[in-house]
N, C-alpha and C. Protein backbone atom coordinates (compact mmCIF):
# COMPACT_ATOMS: atom_id res chain seq x y z
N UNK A 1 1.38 -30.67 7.93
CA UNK A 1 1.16 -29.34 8.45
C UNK A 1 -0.10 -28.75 7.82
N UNK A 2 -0.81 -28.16 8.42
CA UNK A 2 -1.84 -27.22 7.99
C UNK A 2 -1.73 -25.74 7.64
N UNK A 3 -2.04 -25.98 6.33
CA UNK A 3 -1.69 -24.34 5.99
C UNK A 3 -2.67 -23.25 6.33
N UNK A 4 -2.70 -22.10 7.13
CA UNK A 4 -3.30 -21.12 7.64
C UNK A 4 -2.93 -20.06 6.74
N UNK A 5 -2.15 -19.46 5.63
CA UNK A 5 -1.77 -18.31 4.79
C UNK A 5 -1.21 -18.76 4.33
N UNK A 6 -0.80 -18.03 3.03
CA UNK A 6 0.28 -18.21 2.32
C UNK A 6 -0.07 -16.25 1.07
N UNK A 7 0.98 -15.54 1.15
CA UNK A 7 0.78 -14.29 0.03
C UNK A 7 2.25 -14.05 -0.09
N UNK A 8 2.25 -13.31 -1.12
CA UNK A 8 3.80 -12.61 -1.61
C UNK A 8 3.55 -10.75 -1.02
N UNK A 9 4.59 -10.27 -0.77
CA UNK A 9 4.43 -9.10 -0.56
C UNK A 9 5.97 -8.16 -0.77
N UNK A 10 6.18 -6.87 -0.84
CA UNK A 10 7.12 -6.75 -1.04
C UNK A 10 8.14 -6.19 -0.01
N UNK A 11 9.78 -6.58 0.10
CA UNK A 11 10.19 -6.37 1.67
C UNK A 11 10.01 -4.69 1.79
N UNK A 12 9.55 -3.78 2.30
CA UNK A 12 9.84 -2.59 2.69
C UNK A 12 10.84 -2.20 3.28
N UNK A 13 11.32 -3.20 4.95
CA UNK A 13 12.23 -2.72 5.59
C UNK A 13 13.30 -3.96 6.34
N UNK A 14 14.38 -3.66 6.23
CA UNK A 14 15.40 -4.48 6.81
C UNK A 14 16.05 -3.81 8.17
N UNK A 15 15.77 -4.14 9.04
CA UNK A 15 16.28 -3.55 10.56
C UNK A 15 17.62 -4.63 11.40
N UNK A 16 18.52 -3.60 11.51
CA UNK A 16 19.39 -4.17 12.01
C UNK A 16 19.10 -4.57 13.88
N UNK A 17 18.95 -5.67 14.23
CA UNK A 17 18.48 -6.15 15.42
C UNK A 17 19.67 -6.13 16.56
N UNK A 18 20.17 -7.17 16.26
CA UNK A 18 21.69 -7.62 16.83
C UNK A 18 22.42 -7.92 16.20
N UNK A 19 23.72 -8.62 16.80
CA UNK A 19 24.85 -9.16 16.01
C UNK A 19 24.17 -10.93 15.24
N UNK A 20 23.04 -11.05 15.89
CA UNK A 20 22.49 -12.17 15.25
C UNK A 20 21.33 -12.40 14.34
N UNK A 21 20.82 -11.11 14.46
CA UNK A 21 19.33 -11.31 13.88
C UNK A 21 18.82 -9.64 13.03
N UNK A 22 18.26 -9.91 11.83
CA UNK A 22 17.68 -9.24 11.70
C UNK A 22 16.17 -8.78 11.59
N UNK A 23 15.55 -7.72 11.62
CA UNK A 23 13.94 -7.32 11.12
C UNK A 23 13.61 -7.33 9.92
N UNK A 24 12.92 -8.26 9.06
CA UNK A 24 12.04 -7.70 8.10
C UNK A 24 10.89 -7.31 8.11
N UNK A 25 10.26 -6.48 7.39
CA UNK A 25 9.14 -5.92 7.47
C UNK A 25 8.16 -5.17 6.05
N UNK A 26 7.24 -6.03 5.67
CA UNK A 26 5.92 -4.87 5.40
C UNK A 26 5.03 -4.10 5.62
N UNK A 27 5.03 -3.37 5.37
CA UNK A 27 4.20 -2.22 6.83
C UNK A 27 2.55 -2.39 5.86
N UNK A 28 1.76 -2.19 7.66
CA UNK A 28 0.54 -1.95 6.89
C UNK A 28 -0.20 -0.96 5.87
N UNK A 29 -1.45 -1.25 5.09
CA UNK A 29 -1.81 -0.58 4.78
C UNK A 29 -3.31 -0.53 4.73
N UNK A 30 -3.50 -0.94 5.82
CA UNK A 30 -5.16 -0.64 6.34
C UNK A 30 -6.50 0.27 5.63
N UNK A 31 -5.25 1.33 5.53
CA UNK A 31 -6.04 2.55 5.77
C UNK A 31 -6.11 2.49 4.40
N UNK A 32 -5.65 2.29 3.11
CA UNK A 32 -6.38 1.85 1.88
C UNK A 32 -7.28 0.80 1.47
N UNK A 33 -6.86 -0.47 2.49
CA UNK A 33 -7.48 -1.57 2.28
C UNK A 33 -7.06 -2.48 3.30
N UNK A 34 -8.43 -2.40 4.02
CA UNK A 34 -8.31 -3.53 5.36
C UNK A 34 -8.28 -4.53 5.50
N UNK A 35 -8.01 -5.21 4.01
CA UNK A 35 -7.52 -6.53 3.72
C UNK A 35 -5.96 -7.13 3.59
N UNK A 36 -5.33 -5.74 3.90
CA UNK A 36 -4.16 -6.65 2.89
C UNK A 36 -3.70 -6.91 4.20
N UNK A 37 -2.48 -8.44 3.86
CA UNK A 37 -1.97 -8.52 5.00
C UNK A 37 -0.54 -7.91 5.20
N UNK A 38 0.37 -8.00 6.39
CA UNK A 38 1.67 -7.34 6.17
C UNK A 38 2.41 -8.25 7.44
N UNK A 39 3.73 -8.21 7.88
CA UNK A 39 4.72 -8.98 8.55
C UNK A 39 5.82 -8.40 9.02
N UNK A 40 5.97 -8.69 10.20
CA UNK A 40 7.19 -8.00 10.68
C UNK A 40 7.64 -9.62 11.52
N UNK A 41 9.27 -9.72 10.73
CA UNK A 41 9.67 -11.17 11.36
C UNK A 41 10.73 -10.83 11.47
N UNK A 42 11.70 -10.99 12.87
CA UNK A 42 12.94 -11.65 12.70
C UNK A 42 13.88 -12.93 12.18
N UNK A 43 14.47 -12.54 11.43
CA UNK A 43 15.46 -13.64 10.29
C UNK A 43 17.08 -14.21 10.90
N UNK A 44 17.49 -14.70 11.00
CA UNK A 44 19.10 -14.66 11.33
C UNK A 44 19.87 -14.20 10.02
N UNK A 45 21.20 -13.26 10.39
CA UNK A 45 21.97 -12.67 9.96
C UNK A 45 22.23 -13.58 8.50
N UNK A 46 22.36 -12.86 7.43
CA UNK A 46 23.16 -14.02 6.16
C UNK A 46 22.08 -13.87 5.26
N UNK A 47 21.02 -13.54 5.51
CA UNK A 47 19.49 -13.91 4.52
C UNK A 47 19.43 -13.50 3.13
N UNK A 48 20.58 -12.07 2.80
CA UNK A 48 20.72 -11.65 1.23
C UNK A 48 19.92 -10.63 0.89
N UNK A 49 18.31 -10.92 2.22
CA UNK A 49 17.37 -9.97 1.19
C UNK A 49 18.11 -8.48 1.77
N UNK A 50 17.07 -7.38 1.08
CA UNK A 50 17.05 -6.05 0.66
C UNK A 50 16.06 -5.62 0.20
N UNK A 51 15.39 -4.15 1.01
CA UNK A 51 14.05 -3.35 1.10
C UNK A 51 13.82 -3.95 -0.97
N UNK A 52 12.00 -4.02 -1.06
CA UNK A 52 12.29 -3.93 -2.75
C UNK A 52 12.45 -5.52 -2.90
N UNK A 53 12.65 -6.29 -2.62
CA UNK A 53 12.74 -7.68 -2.98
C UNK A 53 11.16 -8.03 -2.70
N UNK A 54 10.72 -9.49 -3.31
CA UNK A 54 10.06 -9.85 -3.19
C UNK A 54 10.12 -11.10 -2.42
N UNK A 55 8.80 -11.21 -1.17
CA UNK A 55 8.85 -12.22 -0.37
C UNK A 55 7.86 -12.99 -0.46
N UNK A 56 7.93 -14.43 0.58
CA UNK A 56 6.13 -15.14 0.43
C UNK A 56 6.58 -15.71 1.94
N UNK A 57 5.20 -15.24 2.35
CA UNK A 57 5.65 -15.54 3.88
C UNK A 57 3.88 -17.13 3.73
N UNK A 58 4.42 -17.49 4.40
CA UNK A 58 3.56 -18.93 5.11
C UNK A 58 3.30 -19.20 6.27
N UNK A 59 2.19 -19.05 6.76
CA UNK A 59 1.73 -19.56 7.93
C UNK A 59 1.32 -21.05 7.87
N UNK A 60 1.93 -21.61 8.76
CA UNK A 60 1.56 -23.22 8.97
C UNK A 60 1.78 -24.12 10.48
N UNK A 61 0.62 -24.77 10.56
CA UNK A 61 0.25 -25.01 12.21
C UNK A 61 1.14 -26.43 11.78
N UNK A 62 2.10 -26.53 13.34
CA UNK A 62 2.74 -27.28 13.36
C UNK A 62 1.94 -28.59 14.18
């Protein structure tokens, strides 16, 4: 696989989706610095995390 990203960031938000899935999310912050990156992914139900945790999201071309 080819790696395209890889950063840690911290979860901000957990959204309840369905009975199967949830939202996580770091929200942007552009408007201090138009570098950083941020993520909004759906997870399946069970995952443990909670807003305040720390994540590392990976981009990789399949």
């Amino acid at each position: 696989m080819n790696e395209i990203v890889k950063f840690e960031s911290e979860l901000e938000f957990v959204g309840d989706i369905n009975e199967y899935k949830d939202c996580l999310m770091s929200q942007d912050n552009t408007q201090d610095d138009p570098k950083v990156l941020w993520f909004n992914i759906d997870v399946p139900k069970g995952h443990g995390l909670k807003p305040g945790d720390r994540v590392r999201i990976t981009v990789e071309k399949a």
